[in-house]
PDB file of N, CA and C in Angstrom:
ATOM      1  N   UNK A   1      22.783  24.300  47.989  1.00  0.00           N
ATOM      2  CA  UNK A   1      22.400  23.565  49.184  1.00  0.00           C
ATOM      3  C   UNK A   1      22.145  24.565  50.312  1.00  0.00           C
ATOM      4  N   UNK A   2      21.025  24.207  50.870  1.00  0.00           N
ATOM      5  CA  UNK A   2      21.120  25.126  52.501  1.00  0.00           C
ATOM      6  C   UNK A   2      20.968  24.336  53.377  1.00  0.00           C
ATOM      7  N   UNK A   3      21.849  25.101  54.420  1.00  0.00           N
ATOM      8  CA  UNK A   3      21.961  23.956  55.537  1.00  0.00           C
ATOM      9  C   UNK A   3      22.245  24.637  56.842  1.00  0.00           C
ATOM     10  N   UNK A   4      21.060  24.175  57.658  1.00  0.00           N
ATOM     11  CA  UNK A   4      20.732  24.488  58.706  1.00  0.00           C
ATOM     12  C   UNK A   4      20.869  23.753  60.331  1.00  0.00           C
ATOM     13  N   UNK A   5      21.405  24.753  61.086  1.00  0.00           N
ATOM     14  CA  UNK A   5      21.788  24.003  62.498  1.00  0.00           C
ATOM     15  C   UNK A   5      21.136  24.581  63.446  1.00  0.00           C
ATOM     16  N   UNK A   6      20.521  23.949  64.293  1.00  0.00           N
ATOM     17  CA  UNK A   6      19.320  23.996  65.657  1.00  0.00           C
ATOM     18  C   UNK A   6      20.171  23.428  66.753  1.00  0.00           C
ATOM     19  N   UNK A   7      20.038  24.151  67.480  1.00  0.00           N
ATOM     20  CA  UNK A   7      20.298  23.481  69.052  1.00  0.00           C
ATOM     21  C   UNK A   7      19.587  23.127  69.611  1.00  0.00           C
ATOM     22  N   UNK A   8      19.369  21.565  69.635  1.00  0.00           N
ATOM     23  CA  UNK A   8      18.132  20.535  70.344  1.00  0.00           C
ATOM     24  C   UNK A   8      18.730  20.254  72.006  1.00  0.00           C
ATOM     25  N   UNK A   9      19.811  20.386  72.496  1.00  0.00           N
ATOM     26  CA  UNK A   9      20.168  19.425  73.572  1.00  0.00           C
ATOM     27  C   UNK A   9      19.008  19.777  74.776  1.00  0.00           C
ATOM     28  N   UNK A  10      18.711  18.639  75.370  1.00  0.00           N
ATOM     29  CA  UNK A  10      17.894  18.526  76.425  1.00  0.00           C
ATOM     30  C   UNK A  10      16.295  18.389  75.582  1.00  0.00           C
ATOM     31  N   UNK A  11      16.054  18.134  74.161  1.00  0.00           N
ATOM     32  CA  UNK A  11      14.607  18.549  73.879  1.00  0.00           C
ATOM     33  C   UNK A  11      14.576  16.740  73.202  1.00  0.00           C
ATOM     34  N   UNK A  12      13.420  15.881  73.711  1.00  0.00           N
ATOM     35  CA  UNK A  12      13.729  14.347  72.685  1.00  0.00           C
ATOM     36  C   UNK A  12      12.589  14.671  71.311  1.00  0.00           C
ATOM     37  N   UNK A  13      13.419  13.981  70.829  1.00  0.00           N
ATOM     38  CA  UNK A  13      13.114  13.909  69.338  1.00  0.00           C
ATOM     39  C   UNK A  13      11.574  13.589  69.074  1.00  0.00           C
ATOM     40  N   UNK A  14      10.790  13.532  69.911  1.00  0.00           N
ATOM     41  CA  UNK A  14       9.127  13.121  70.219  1.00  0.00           C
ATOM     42  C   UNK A  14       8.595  14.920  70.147  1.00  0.00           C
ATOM     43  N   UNK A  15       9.529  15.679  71.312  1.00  0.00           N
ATOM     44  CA  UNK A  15       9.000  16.435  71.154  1.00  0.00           C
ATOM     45  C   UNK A  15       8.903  18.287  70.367  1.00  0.00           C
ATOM     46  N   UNK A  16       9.271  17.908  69.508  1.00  0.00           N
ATOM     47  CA  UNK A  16       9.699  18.879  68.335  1.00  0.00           C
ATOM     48  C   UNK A  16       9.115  18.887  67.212  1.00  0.00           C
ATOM     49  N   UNK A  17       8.904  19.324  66.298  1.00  0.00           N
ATOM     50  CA  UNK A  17       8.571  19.075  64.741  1.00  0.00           C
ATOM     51  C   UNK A  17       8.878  20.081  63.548  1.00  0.00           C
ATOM     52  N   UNK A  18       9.619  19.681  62.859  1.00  0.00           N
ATOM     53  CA  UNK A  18       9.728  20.473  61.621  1.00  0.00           C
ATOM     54  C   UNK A  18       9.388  20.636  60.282  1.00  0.00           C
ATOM     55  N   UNK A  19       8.574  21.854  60.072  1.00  0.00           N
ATOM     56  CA  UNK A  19       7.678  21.739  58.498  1.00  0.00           C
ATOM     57  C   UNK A  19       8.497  22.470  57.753  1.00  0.00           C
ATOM     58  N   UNK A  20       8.638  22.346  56.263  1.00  0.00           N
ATOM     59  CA  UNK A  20       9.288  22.504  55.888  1.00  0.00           C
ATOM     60  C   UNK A  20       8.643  23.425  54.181  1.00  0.00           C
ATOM     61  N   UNK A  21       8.122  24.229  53.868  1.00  0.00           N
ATOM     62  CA  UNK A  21       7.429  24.687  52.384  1.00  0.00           C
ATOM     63  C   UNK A  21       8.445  25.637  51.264  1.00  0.00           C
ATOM     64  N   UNK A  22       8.964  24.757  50.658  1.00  0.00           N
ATOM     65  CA  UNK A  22       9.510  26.225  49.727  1.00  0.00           C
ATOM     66  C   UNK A  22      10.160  27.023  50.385  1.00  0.00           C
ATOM     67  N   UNK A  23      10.396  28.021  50.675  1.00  0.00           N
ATOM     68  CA  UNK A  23      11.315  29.129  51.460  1.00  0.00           C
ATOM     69  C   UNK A  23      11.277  29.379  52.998  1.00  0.00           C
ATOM     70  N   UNK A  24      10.362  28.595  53.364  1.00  0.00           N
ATOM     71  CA  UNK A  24      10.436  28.953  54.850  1.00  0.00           C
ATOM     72  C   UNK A  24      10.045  27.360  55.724  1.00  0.00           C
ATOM     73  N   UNK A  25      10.718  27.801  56.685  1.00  0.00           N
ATOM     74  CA  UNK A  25      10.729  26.595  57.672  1.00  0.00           C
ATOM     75  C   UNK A  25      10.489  27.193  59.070  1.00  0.00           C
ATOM     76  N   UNK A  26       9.982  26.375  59.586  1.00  0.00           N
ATOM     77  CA  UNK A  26       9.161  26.358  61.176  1.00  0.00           C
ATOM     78  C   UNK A  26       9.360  24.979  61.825  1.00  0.00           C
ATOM     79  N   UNK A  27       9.769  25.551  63.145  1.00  0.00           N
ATOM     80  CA  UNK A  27      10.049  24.483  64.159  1.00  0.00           C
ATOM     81  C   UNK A  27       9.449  24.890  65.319  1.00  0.00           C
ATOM     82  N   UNK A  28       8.928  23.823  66.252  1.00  0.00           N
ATOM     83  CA  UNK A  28       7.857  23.869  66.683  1.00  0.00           C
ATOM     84  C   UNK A  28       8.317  23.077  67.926  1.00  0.00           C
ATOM     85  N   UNK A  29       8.237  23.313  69.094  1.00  0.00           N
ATOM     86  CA  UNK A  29       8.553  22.016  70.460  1.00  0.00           C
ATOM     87  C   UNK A  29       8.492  23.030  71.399  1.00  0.00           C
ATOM     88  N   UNK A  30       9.039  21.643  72.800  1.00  0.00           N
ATOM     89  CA  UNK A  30       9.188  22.224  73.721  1.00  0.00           C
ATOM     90  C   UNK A  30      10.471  21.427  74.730  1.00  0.00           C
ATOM     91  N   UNK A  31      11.058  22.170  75.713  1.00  0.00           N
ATOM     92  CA  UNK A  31      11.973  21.612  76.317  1.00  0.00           C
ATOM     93  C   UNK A  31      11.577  21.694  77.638  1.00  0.00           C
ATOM     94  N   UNK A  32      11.438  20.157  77.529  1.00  0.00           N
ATOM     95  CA  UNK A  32      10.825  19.970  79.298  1.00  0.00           C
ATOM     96  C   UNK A  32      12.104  20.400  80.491  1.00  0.00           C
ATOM     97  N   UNK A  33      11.727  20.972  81.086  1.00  0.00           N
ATOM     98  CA  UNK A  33      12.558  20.879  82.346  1.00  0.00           C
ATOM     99  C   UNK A  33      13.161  19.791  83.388  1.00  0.00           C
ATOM    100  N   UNK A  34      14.237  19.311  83.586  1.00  0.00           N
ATOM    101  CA  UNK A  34      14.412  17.798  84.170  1.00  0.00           C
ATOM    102  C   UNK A  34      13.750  17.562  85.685  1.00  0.00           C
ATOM    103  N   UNK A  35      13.454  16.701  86.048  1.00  0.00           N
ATOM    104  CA  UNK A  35      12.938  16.605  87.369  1.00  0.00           C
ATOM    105  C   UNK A  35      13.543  17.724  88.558  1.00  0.00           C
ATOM    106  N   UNK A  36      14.870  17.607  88.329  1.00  0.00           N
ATOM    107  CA  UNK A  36      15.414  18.441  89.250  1.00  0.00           C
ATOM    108  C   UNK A  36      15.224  19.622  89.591  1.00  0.00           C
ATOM    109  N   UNK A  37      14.720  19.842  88.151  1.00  0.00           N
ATOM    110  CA  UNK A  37      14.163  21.671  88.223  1.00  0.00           C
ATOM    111  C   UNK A  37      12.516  21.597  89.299  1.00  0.00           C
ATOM    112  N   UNK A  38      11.786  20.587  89.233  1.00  0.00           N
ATOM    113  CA  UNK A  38      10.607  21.144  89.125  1.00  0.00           C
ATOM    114  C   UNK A  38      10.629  21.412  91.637  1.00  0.00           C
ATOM    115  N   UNK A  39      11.510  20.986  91.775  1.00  0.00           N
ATOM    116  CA  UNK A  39      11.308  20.818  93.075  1.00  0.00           C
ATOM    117  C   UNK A  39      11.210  22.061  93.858  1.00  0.00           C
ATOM    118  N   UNK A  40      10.312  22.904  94.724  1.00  0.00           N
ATOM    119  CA  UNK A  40      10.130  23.693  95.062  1.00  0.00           C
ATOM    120  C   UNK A  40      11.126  24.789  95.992  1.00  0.00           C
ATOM    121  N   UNK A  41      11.834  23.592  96.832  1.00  0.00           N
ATOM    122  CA  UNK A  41      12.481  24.279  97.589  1.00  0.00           C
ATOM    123  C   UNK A  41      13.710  24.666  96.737  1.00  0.00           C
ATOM    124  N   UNK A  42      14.014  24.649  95.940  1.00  0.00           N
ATOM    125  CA  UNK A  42      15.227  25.447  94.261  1.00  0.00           C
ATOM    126  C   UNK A  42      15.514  26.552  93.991  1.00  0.00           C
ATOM    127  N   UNK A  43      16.092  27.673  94.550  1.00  0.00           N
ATOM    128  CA  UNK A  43      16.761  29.063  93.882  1.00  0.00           C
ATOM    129  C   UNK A  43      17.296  28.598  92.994  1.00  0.00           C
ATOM    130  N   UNK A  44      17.352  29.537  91.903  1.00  0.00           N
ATOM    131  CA  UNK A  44      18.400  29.493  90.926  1.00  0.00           C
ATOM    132  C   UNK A  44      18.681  30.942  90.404  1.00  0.00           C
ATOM    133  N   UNK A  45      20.122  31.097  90.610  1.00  0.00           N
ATOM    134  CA  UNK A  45      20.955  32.383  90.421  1.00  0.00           C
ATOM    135  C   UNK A  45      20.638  32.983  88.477  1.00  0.00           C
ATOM    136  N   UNK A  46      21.159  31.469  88.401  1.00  0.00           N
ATOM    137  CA  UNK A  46      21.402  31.770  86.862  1.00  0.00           C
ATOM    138  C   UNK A  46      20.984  30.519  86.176  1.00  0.00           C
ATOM    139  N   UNK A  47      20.586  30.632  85.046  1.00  0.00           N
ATOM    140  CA  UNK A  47      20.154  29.152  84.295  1.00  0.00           C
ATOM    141  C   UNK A  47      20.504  29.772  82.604  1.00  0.00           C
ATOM    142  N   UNK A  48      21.287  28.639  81.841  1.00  0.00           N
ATOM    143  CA  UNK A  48      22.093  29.138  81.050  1.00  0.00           C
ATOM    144  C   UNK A  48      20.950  28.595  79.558  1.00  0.00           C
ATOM    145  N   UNK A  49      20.306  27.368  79.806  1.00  0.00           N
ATOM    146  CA  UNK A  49      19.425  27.036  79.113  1.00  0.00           C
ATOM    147  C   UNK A  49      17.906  27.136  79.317  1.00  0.00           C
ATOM    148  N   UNK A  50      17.375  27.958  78.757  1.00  0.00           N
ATOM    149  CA  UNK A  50      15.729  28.142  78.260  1.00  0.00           C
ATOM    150  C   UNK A  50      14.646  26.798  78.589  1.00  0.00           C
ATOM    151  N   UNK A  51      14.070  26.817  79.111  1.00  0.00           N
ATOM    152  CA  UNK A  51      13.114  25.545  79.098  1.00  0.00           C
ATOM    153  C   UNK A  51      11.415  26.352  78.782  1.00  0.00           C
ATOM    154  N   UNK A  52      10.414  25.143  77.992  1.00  0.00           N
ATOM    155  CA  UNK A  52       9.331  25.187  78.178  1.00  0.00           C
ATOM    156  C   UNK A  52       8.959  25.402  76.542  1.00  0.00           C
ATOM    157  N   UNK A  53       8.018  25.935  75.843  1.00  0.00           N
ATOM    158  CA  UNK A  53       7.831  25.592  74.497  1.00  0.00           C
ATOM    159  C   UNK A  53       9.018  26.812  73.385  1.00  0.00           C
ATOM    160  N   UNK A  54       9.030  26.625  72.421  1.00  0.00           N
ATOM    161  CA  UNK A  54       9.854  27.356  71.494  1.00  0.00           C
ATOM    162  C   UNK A  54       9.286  27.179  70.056  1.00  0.00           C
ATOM    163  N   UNK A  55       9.527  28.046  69.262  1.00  0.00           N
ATOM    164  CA  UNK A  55       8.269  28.289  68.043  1.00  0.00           C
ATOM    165  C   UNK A  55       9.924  29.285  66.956  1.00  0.00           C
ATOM    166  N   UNK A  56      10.037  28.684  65.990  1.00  0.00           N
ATOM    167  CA  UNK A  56      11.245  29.580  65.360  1.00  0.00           C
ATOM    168  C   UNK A  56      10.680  29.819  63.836  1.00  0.00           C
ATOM    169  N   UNK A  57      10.511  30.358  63.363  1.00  0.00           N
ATOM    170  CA  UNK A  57      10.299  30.622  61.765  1.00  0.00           C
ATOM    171  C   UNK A  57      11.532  31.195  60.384  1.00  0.00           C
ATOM    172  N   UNK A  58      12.016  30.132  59.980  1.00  0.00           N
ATOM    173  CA  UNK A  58      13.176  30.648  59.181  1.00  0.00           C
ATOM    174  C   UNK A  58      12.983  31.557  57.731  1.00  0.00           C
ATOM    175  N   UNK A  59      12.674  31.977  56.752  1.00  0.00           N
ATOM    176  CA  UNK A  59      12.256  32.553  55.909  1.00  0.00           C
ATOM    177  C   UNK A  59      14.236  32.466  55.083  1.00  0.00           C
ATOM    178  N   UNK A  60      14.176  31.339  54.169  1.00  0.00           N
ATOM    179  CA  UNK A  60      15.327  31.176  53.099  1.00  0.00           C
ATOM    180  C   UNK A  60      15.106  31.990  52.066  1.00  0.00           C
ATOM    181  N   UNK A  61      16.583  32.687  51.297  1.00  0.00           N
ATOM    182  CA  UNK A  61      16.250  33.234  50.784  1.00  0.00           C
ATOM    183  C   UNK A  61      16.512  32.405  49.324  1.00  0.00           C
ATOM    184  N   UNK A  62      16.555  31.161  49.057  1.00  0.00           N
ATOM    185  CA  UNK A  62      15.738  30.517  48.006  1.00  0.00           C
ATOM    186  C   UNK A  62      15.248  29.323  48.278  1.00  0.00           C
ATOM    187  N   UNK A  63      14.344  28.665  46.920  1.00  0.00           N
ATOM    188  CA  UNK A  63      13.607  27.781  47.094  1.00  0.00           C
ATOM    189  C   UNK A  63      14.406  26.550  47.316  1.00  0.00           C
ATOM    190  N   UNK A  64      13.692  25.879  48.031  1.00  0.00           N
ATOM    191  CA  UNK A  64      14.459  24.468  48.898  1.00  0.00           C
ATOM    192  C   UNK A  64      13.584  23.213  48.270  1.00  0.00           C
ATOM    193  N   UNK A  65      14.313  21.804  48.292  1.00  0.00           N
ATOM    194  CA  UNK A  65      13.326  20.766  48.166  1.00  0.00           C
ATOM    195  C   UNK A  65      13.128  20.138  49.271  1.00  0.00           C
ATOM    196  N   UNK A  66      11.734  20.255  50.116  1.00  0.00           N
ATOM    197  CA  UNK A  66      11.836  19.626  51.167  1.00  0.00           C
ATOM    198  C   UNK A  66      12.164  18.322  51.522  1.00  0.00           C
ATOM    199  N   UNK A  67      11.405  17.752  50.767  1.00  0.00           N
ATOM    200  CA  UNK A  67      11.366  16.365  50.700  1.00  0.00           C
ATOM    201  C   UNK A  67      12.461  15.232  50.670  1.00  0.00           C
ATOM    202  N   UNK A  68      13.428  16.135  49.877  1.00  0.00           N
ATOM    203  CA  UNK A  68      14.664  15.623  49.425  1.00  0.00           C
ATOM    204  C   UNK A  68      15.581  15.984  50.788  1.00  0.00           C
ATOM    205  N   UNK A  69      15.539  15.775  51.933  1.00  0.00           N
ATOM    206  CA  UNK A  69      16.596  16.301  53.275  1.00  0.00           C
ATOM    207  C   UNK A  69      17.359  15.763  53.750  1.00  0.00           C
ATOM    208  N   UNK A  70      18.616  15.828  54.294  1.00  0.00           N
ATOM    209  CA  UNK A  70      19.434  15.143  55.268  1.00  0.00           C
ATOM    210  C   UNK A  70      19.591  15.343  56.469  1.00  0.00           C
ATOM    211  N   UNK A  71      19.530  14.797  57.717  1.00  0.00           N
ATOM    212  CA  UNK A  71      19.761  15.246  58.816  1.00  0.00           C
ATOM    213  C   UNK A  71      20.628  14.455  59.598  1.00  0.00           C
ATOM    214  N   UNK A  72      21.370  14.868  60.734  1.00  0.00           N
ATOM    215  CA  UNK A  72      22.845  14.762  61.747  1.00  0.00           C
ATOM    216  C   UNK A  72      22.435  15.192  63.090  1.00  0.00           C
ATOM    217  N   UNK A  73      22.864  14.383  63.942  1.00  0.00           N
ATOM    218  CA  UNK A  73      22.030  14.882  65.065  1.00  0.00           C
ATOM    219  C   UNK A  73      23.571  14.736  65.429  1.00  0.00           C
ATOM    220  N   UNK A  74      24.356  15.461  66.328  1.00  0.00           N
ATOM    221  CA  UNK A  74      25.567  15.276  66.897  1.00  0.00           C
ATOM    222  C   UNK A  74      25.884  15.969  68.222  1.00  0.00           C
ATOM    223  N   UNK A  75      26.065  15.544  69.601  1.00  0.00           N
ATOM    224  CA  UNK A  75      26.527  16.190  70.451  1.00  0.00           C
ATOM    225  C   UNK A  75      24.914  17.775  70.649  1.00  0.00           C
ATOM    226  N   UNK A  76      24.099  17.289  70.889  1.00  0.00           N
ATOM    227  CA  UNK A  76      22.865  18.199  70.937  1.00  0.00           C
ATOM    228  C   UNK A  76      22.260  19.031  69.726  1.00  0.00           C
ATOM    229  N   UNK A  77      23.525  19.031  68.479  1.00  0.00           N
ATOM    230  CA  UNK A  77      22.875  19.777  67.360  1.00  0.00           C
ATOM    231  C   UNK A  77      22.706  18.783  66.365  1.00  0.00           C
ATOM    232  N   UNK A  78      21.606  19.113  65.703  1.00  0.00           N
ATOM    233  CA  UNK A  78      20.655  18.611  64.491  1.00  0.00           C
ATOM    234  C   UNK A  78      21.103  19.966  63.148  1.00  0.00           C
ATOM    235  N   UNK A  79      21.553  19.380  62.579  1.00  0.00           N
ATOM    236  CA  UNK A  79      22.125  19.705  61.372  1.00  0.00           C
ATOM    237  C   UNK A  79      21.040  19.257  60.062  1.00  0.00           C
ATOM    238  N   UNK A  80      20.317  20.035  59.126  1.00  0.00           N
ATOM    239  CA  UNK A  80      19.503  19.517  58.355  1.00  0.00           C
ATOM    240  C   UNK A  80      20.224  20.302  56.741  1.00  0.00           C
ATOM    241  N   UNK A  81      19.759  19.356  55.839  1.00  0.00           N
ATOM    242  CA  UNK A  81      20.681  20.182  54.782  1.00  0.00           C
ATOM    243  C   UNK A  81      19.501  19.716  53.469  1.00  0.00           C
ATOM    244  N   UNK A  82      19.210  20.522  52.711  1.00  0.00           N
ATOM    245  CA  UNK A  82      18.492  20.450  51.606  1.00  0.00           C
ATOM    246  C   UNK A  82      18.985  21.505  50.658  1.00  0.00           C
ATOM    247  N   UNK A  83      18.508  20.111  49.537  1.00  0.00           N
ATOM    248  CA  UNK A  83      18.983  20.873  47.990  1.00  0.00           C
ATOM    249  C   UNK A  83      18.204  21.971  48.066  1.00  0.00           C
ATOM    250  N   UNK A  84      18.713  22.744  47.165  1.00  0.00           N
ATOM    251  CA  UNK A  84      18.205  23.843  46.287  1.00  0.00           C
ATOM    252  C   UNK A  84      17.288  23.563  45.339  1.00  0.00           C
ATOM    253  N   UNK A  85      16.331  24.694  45.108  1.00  0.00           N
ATOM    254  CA  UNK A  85      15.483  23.844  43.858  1.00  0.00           C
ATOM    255  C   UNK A  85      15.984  24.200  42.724  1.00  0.00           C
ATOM    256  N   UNK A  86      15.939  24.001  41.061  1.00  0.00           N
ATOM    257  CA  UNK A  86      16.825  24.558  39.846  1.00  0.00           C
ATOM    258  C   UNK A  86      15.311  25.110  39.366  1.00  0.00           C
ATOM    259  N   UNK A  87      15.802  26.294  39.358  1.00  0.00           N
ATOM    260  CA  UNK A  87      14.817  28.080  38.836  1.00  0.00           C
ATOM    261  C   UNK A  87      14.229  27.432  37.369  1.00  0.00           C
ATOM    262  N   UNK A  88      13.193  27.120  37.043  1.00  0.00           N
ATOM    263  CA  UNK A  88      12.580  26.959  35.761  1.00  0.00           C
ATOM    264  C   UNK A  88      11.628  28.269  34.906  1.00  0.00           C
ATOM    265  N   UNK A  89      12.392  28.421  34.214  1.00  0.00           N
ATOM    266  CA  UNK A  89      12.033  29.102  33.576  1.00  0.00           C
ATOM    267  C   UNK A  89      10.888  28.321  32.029  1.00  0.00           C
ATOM    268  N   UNK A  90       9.867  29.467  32.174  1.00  0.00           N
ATOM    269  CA  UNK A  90       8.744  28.769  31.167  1.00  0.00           C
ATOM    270  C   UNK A  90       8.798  29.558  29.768  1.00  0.00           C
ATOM    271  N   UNK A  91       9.224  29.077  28.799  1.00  0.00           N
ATOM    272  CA  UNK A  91       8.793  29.708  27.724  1.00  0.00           C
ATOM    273  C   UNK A  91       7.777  30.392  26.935  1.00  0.00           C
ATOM    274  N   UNK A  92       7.772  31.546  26.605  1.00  0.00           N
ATOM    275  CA  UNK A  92       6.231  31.776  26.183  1.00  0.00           C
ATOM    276  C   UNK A  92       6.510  32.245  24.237  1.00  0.00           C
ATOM    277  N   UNK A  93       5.687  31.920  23.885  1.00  0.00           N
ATOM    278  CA  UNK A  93       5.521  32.060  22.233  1.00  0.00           C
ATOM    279  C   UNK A  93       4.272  32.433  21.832  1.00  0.00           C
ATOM    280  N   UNK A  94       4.489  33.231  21.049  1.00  0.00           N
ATOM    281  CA  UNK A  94       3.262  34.252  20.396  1.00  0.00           C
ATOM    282  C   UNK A  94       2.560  32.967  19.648  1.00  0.00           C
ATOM    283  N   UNK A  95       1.379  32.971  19.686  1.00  0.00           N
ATOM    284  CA  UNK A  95       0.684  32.484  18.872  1.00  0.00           C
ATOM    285  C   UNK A  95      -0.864  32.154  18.713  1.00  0.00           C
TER     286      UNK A  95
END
């Protein structure tokens, strides 16, 4: 099984997307900034969370079934978990 955890808080579920091929996975969104941010007259010293688009590329180091997935969204993290695929091996015979 592999199983993977993202930190979504502040991003809605509209605006994100995750593809999923065989060994690698890509996530794709953006985290809007709340109204409060956008107001001009605003210093800010320090800001602890990232806003605006985000692009991540995972590269597993085995094959996954996408299709087959579970996901948990809890307290801002999204938890996704997929089987493993079972290694087939092909027989070959002289003939």
């Amino acid at each position: 099984e592999m199983v993977v955890t993202i930190e979504i808080a502040g991003v809605e579920i509209t605006d994100f997307s995750i593809y999923v091929e065989k060994k690698v996975m890509v996530i794709d969104g953006i985290r809007k900034s709340p109204h409060i941010f956008t107001s001009e007259c605003l210093t800010f010293h320090n800001i602890e969370i990232p806003y605006g688009r985000f692009y991540r590329r995972i590269d597993f180091p085995i094959l996954v079934e996408p299709k087959q997935y579970q996901y948990k969204i809890n307290n801002g993290i999204l938890t996704l978990r997929f089987p493993t695929m079972k290694e087939r091996i092909i027989p070959i015979e002289e003939g």
